[in-house]
Protein backbone atom coordinates (compact mmCIF):
# COMPACT_ATOMS: atom_id res chain seq x y z
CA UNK A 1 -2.72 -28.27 4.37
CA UNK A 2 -2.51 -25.80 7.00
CA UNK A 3 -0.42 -22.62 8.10
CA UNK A 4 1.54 -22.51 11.15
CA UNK A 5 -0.60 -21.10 14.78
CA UNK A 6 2.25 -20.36 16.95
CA UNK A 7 3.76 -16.96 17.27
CA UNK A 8 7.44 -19.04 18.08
CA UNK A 9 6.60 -20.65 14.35
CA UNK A 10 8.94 -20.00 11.43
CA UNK A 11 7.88 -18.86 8.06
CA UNK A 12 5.36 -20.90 5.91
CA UNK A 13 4.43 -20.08 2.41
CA UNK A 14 1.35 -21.52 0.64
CA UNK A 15 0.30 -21.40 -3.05
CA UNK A 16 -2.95 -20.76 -3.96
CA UNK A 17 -4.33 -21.01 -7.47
CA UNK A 18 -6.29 -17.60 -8.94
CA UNK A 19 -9.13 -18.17 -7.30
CA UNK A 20 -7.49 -17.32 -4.47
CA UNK A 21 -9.58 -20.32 -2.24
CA UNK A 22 -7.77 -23.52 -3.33
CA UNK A 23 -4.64 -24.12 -1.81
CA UNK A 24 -1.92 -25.84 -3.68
CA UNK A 25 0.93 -26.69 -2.16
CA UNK A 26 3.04 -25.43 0.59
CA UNK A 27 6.50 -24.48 -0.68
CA UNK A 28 9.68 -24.96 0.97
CA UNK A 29 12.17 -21.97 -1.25
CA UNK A 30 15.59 -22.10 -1.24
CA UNK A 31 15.30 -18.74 -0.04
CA UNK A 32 12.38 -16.20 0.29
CA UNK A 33 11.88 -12.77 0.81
CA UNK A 34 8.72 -10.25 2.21
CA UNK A 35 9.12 -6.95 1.35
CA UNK A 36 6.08 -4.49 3.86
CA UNK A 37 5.36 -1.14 3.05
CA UNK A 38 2.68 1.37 4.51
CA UNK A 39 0.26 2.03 1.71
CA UNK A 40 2.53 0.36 -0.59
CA UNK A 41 2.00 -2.73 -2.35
CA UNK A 42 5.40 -4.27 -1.41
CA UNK A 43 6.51 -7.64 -3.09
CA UNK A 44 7.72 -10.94 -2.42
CA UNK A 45 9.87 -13.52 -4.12
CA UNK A 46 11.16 -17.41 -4.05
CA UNK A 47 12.99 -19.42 -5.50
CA UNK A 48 12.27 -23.60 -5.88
CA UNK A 49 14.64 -26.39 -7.19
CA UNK A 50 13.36 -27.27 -10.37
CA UNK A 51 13.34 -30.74 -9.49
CA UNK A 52 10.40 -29.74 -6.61
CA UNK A 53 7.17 -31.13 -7.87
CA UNK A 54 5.50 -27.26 -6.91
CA UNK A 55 7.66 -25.95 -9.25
CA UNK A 56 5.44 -26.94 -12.05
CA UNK A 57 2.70 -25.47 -10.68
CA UNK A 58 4.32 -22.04 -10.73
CA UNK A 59 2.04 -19.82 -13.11
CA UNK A 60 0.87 -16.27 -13.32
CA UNK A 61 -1.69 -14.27 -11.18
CA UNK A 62 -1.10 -17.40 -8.31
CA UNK A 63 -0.97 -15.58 -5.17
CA UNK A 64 1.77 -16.83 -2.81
CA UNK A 65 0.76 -16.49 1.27
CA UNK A 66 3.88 -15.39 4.03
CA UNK A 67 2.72 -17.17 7.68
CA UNK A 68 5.14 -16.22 10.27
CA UNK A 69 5.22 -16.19 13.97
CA UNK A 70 1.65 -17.57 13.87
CA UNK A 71 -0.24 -15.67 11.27
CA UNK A 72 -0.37 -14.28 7.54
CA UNK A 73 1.60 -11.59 7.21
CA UNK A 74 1.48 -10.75 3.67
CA UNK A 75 1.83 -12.08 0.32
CA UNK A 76 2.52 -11.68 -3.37
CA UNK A 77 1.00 -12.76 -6.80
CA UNK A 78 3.52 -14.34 -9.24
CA UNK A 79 3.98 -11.77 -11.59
CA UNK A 80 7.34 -12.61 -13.01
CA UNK A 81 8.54 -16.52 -13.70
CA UNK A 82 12.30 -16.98 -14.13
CA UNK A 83 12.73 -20.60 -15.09
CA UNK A 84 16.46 -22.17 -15.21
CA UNK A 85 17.04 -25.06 -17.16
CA UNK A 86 20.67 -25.00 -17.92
CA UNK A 87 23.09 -23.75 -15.02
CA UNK A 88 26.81 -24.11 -14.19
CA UNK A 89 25.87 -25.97 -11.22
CA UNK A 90 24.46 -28.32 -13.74
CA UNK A 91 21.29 -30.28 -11.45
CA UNK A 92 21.70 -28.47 -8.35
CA UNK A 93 21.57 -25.12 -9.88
CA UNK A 94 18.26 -25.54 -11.62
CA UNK A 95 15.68 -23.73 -10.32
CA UNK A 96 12.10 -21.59 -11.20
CA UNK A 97 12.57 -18.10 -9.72
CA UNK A 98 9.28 -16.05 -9.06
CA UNK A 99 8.16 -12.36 -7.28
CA UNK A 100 5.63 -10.20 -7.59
CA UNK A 101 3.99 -7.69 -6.02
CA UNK A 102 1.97 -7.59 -2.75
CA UNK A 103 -1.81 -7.69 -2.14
CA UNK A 104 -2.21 -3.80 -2.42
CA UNK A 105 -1.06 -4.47 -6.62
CA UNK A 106 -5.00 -5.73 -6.89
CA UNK A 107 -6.05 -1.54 -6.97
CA UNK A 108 -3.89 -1.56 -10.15
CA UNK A 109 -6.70 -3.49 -11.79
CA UNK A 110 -9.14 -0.74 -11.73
CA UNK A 111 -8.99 3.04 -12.82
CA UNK A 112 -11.29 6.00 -12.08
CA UNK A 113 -13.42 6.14 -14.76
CA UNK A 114 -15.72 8.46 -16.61
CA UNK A 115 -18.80 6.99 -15.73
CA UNK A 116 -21.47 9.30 -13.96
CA UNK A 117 -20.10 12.28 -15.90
CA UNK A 118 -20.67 14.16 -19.17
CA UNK A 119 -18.61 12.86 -21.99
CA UNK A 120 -16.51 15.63 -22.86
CA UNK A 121 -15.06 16.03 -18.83
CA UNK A 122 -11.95 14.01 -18.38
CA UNK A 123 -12.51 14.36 -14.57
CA UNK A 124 -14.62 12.93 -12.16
CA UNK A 125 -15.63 15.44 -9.15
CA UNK A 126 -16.84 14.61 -6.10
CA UNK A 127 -18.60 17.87 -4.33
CA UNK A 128 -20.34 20.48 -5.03
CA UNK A 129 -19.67 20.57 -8.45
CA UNK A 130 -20.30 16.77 -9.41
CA UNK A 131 -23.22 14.62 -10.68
CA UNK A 132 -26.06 14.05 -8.84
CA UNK A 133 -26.38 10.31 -7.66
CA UNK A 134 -29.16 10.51 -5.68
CA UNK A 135 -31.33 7.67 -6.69
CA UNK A 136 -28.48 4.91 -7.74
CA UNK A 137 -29.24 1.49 -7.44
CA UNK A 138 -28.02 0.83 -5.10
CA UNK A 139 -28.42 3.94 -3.20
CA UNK A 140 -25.03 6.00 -2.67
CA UNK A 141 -25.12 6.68 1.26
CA UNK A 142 -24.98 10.68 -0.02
CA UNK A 143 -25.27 12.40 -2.99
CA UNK A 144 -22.62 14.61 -4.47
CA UNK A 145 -24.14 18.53 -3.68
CA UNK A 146 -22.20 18.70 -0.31
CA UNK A 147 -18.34 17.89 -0.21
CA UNK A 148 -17.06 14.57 0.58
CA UNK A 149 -15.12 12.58 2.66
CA UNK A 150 -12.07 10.50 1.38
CA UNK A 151 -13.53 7.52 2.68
CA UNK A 152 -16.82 8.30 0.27
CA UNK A 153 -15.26 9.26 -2.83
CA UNK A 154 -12.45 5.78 -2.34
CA UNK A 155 -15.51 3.45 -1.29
CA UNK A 156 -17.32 4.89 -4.34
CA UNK A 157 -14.65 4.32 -6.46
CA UNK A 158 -14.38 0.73 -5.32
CA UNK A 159 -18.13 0.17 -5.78
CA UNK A 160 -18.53 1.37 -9.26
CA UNK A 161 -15.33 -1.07 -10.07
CA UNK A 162 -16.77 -3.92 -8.29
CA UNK A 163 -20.12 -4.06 -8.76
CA UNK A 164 -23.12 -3.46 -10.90
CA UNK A 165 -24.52 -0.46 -10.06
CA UNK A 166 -26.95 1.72 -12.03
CA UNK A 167 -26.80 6.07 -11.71
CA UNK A 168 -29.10 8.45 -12.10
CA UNK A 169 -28.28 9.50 -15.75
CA UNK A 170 -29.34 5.47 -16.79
CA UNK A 171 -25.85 3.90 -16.80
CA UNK A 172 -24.76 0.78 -15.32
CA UNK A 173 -21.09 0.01 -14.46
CA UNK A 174 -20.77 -3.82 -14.79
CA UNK A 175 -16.80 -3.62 -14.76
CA UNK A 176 -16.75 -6.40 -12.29
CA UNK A 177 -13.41 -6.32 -11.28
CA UNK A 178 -12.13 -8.05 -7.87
CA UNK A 179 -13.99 -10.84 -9.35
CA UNK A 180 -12.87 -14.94 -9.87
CA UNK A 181 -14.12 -17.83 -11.33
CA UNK A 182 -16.88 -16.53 -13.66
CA UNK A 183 -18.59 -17.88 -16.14
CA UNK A 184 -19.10 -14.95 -18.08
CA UNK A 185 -19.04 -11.30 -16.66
CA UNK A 186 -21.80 -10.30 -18.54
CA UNK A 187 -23.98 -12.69 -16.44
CA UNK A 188 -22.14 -14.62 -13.81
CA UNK A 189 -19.22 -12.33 -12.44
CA UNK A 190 -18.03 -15.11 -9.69
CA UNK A 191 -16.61 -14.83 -6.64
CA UNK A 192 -15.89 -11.20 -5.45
CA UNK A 193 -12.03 -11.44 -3.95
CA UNK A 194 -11.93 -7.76 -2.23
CA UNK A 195 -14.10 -6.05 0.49
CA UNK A 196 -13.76 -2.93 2.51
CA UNK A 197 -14.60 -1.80 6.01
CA UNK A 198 -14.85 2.00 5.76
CA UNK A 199 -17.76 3.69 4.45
CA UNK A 200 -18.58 7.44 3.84
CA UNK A 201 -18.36 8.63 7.40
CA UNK A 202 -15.91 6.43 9.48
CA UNK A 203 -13.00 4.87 9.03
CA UNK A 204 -12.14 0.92 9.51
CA UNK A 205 -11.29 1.51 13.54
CA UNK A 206 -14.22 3.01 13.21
CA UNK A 207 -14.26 6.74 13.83
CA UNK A 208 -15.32 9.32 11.72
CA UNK A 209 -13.68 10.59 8.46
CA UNK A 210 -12.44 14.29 9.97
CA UNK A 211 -12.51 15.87 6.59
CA UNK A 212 -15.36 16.74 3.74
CA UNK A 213 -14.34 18.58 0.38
CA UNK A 214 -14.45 18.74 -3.09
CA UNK A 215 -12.07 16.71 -4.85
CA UNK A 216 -11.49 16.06 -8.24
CA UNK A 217 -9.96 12.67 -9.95
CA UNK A 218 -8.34 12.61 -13.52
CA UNK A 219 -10.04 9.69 -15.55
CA UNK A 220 -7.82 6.82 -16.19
CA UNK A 221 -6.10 7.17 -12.75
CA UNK A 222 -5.29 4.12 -11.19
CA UNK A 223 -6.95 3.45 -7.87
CA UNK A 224 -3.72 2.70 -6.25
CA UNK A 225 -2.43 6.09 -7.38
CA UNK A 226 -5.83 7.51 -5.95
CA UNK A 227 -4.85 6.07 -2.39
CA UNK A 228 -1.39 6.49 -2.49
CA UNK A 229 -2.68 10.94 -2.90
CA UNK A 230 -5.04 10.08 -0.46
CA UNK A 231 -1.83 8.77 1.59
CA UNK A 232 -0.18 11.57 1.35
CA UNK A 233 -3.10 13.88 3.23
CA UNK A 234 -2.05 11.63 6.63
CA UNK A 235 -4.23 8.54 5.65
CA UNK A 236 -3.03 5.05 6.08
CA UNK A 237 -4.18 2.03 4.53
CA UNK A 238 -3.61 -1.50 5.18
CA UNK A 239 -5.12 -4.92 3.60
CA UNK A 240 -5.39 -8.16 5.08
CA UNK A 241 -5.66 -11.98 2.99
CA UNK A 242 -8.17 -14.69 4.60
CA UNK A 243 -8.29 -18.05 2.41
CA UNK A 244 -11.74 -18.07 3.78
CA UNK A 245 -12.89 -14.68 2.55
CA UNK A 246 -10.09 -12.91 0.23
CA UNK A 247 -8.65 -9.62 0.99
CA UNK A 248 -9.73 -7.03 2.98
CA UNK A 249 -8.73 -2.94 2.74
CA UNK A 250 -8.73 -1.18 5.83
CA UNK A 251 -8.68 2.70 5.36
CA UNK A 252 -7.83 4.90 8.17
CA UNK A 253 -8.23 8.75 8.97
CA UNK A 254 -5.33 9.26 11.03
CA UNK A 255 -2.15 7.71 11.02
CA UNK A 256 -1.83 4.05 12.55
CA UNK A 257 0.42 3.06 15.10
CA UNK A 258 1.25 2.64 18.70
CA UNK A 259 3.87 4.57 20.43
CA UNK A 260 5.99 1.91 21.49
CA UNK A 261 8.87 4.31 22.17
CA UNK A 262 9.21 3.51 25.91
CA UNK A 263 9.65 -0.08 25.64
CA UNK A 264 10.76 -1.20 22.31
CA UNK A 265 14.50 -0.52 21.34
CA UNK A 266 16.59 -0.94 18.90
CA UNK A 267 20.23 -1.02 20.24
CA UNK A 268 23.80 -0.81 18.67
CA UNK A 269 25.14 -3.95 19.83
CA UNK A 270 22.26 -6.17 21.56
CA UNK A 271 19.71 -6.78 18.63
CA UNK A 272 20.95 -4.53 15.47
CA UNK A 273 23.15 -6.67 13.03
CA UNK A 274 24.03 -3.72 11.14
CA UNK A 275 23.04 -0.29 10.74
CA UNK A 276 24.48 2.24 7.93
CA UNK A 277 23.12 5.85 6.64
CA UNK A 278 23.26 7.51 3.17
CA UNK A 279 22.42 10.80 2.99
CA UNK A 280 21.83 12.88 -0.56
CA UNK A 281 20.53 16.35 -1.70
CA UNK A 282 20.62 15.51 -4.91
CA UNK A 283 16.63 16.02 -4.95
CA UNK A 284 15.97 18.75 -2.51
CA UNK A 285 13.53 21.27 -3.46
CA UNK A 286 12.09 23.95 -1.05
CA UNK A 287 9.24 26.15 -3.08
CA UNK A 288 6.31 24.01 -5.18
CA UNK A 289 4.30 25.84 -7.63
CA UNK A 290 0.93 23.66 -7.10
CA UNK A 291 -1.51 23.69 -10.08
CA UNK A 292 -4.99 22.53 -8.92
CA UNK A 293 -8.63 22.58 -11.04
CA UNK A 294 -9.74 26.03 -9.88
CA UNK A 295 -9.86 28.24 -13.71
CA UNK A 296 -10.08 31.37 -11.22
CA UNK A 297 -6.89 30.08 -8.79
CA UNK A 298 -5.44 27.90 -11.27
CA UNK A 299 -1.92 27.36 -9.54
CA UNK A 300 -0.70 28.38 -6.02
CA UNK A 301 2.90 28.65 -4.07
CA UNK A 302 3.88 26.88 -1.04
CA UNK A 303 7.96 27.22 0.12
CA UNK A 304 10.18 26.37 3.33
CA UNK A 305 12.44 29.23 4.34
CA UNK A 306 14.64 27.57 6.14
CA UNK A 307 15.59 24.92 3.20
CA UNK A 308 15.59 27.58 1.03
CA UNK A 309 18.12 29.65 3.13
CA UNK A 310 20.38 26.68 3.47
CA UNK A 311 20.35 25.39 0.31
CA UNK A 312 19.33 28.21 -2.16
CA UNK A 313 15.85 28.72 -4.09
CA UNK A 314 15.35 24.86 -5.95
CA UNK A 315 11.81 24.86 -7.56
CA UNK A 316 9.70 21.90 -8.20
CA UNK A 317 5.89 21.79 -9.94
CA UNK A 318 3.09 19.73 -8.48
CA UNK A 319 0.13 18.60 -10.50
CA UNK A 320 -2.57 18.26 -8.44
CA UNK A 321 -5.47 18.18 -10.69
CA UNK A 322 -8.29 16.74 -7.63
CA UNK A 323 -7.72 19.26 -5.80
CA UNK A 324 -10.28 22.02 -6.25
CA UNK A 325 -9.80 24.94 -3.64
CA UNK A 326 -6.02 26.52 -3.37
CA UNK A 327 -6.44 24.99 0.77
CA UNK A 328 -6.41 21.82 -0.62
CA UNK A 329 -3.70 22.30 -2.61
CA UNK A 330 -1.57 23.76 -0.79
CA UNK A 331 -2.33 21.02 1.90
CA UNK A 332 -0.38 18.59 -1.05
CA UNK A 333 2.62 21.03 -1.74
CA UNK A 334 2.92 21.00 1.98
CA UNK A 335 3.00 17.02 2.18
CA UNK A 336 5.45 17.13 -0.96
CA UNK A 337 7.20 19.90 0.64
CA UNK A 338 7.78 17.13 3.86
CA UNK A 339 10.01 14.81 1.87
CA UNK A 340 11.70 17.12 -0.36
CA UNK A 341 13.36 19.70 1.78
CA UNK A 342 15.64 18.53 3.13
CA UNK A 343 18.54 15.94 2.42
CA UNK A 344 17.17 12.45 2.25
CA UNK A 345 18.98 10.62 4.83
CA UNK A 346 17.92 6.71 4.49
CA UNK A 347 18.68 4.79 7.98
CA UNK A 348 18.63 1.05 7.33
CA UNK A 349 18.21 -0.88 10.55
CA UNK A 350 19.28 -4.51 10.17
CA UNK A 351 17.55 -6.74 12.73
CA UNK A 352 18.25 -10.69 13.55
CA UNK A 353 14.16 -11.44 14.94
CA UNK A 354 15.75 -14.55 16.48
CA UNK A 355 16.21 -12.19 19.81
CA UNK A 356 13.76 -9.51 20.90
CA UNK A 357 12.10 -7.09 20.00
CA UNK A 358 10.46 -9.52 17.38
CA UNK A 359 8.48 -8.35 14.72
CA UNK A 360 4.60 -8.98 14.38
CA UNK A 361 4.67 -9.65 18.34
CA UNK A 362 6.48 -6.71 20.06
CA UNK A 363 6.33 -3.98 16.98
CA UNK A 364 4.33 -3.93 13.93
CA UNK A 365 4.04 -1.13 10.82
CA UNK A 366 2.73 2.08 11.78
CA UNK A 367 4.35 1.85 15.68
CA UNK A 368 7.03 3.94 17.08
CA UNK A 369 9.79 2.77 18.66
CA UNK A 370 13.48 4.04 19.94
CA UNK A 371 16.72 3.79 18.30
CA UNK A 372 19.74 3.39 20.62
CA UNK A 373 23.10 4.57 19.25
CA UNK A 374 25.19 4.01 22.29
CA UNK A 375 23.27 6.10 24.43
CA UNK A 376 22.19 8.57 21.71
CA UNK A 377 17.97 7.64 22.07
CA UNK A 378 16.26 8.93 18.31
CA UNK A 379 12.11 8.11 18.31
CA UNK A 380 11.10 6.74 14.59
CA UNK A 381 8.49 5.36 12.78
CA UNK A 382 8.19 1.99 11.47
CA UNK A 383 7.35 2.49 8.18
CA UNK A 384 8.39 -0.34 6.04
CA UNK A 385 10.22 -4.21 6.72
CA UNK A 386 12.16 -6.47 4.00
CA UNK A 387 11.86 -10.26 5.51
CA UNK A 388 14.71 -12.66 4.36
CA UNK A 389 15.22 -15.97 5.29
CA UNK A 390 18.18 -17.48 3.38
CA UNK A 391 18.73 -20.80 2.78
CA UNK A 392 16.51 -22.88 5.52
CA UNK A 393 16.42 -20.08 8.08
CA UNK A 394 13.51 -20.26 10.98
CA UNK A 395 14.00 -16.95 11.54
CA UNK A 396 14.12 -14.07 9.40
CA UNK A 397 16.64 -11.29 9.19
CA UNK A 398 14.40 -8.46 9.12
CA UNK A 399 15.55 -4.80 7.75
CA UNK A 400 13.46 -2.48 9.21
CA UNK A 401 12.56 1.12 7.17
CA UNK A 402 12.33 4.20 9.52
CA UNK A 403 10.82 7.83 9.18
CA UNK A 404 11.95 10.57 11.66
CA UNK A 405 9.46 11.42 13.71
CA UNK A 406 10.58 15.22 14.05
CA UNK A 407 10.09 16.02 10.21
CA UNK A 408 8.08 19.04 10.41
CA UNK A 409 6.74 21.35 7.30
């Protein structure tokens, strides 16, 4: 079985069984869907006939593979089964309905944990404050007396879930997670399913991390959550699926993207199916009172006059318990501060990818390109795509998520 090579190909979806190497069967849906999301996991769906012999093959943790236009463009693992035995349709309505989340979901498995520190902390700090690990096994790339970068203290964090590792205080981490196809954890941990290309000074282009400081995690915080805080500071992070080699994460130090502005548009009646607004202030809030891990400092203020002159005072707390210095702090309530402002205006930009610009091939996440409203030009972000392709569609009707590119603090 193979997945399509051509970038003119439609959509082909592969099941592979938990070990993530073996490929099953290539499913033909009555209709599918891919939902992309910048340093989101984002989530997929299906549904079979029940009569398709695949459909008995349909189990948990299964990860389902999205080729389109020529190359694998995301996935999902089955985490909900909806099997329909009985329908008014009677045979031709029966039918095993399945979604789940996308690759990102696998930094769900793992949480920051207390290893490395004394038992009574419930944090884990990274900096001038934390544990020594000079001396692991094997060897951290620095030790913790000088602040860190964000791609140290997440590459860490990734280590100490994936592999065994012994610290300087005679612990050993053998959480093994990531892993597949075991024997028993405790001596054979399998196949190891994720891998990263950053490391404690660059970043997965690579260039170096811009940013050292100390930064403290609350134990028991998922590692998603940990990058999706780290995402907010103007990271990005993407991951990638190889049947040959699993999944890669790619971390970044600036945002990603390629201003495609100046020859990628959007226009009201060439390629845009449908395009429709909603705008609410429901949730605005202009001043943040920040509480960070500083028992001197322990919370600080950040506000935006202008919000709070058009739509009166509205307060809002932030928790930011890693943060250690009121800068760092402050540099979240600022971030927070971003989407909460002002009126959340979601533009949903419907687009047929049967005519140009197509995406994957002219556009991709991260890029920006122009909106034309009848001669009214707006720049935006790609930020997010839902991919449906109903019944036996080649190509999918994509509905492309935008940021404004003039939001300012």
């Amino acid at each position: 079985m193979t997945l399509a090579t051509a970038n003119t190909d439609g959509p082909e979806w592969m099941l592979y069984d938990t070990d993530l190497s073996t490929p099953l069967h290539i499913l033909k849906g009555i209709d599918a869907g891919l939902y992309l999301r910048l340093n989101e996991p984002g989530s997929g769906s299906m549904t079979l006939p029940l009569t398709d012999p695949a459909a008995a093959d349909i189990q948990h943790a299964r990860f389902v593979v999205c080729s389109y236009r020529g190359a694998i463009r995301g996935g999902f693992f089955i985490e909900s089964i909806e099997r329909i035995d009985v329908n008014e349709s009677e045979y031709t309505g029966r039918a095993v309905r399945f979604s789940g989340r996308g690759s990102l979901a696998l930094l769900d498995d793992a949480c920051v944990a207390d290893w490395g520190t004394p038992d009574v902390q419930n944090t884990r700090k990274f900096g001038t404050d934390g544990i020594d690990l000079t001396g692991m096994v094997p060897a951290y790339p620095i030790n913790s007396g000088a602040p860190w970068t964000k791609g140290n203290i997440f590459a860490s964090l990734l280590r100490e879930a994936r592999d065994l590792i012994t610290n300087t205080l005679g612990q050993k981490t053998d959480r093994y997670c990531w892993h597949v196809d075991g024997a028993s954890f405790g001596v054979d941990a399998g196949t190891e399913i994720l891998d990263w290309d950053f490391d404690e000074t660059n970043d997965s282009i690579p260039v170096p991390w811009t940013v050292a400081e100390d930064i403290e995690l609350r134990v028991g915080m998922f590692l998603l959550d940990v990058l999706r805080q780290f995402a907010a500071l103007q990271h990005d992070f993407t991951i990638d699926f190889d049947p040959a080699t699993g999944f890669m994460l790619h971390g970044f130090d600036q945002r990603i993207g390629t201003d495609k502005s100046g020859t990628v548009f959007f226009r009201v009646g060439q390629n845009c199916i449908g395009v429709s607004y909603t705008s609410t202030c429901t949730d605005v809030r202009n001043q943040i009172t920040v509480e960070l891990s500083d028992p001197i400092t322990p919370f600080t203020e950040v506000y935006n006059n202008p919000s709070l002159q058009a739509y009166r005072r509205r307060e809002s707390f932030l928790s930011a318990s890693n943060a250690t210095t009121v800068a760092t702090a402050e540099d979240y309530g600022t971030e927070e501060l971003k989407a909460i402002k002002d009126p959340v205006t979601e533009v949903s930009v419907k687009i047929s990818d049967a005519v140009g610009p197509r995406i994957f091939i002219d556009y991709e996440l991260g890029d920006k390109i122009s909106y034309d409203d009848i001669g009214t030009v707006e720049e935006l972000r790609v930020v997010g795509a839902e991919l449906s392709w109903p019944g036996d569609q080649k190509y999918a009707d994509v509905v492309v998520e935008v940021e404004d590119m003039e939001v300012t603090p």
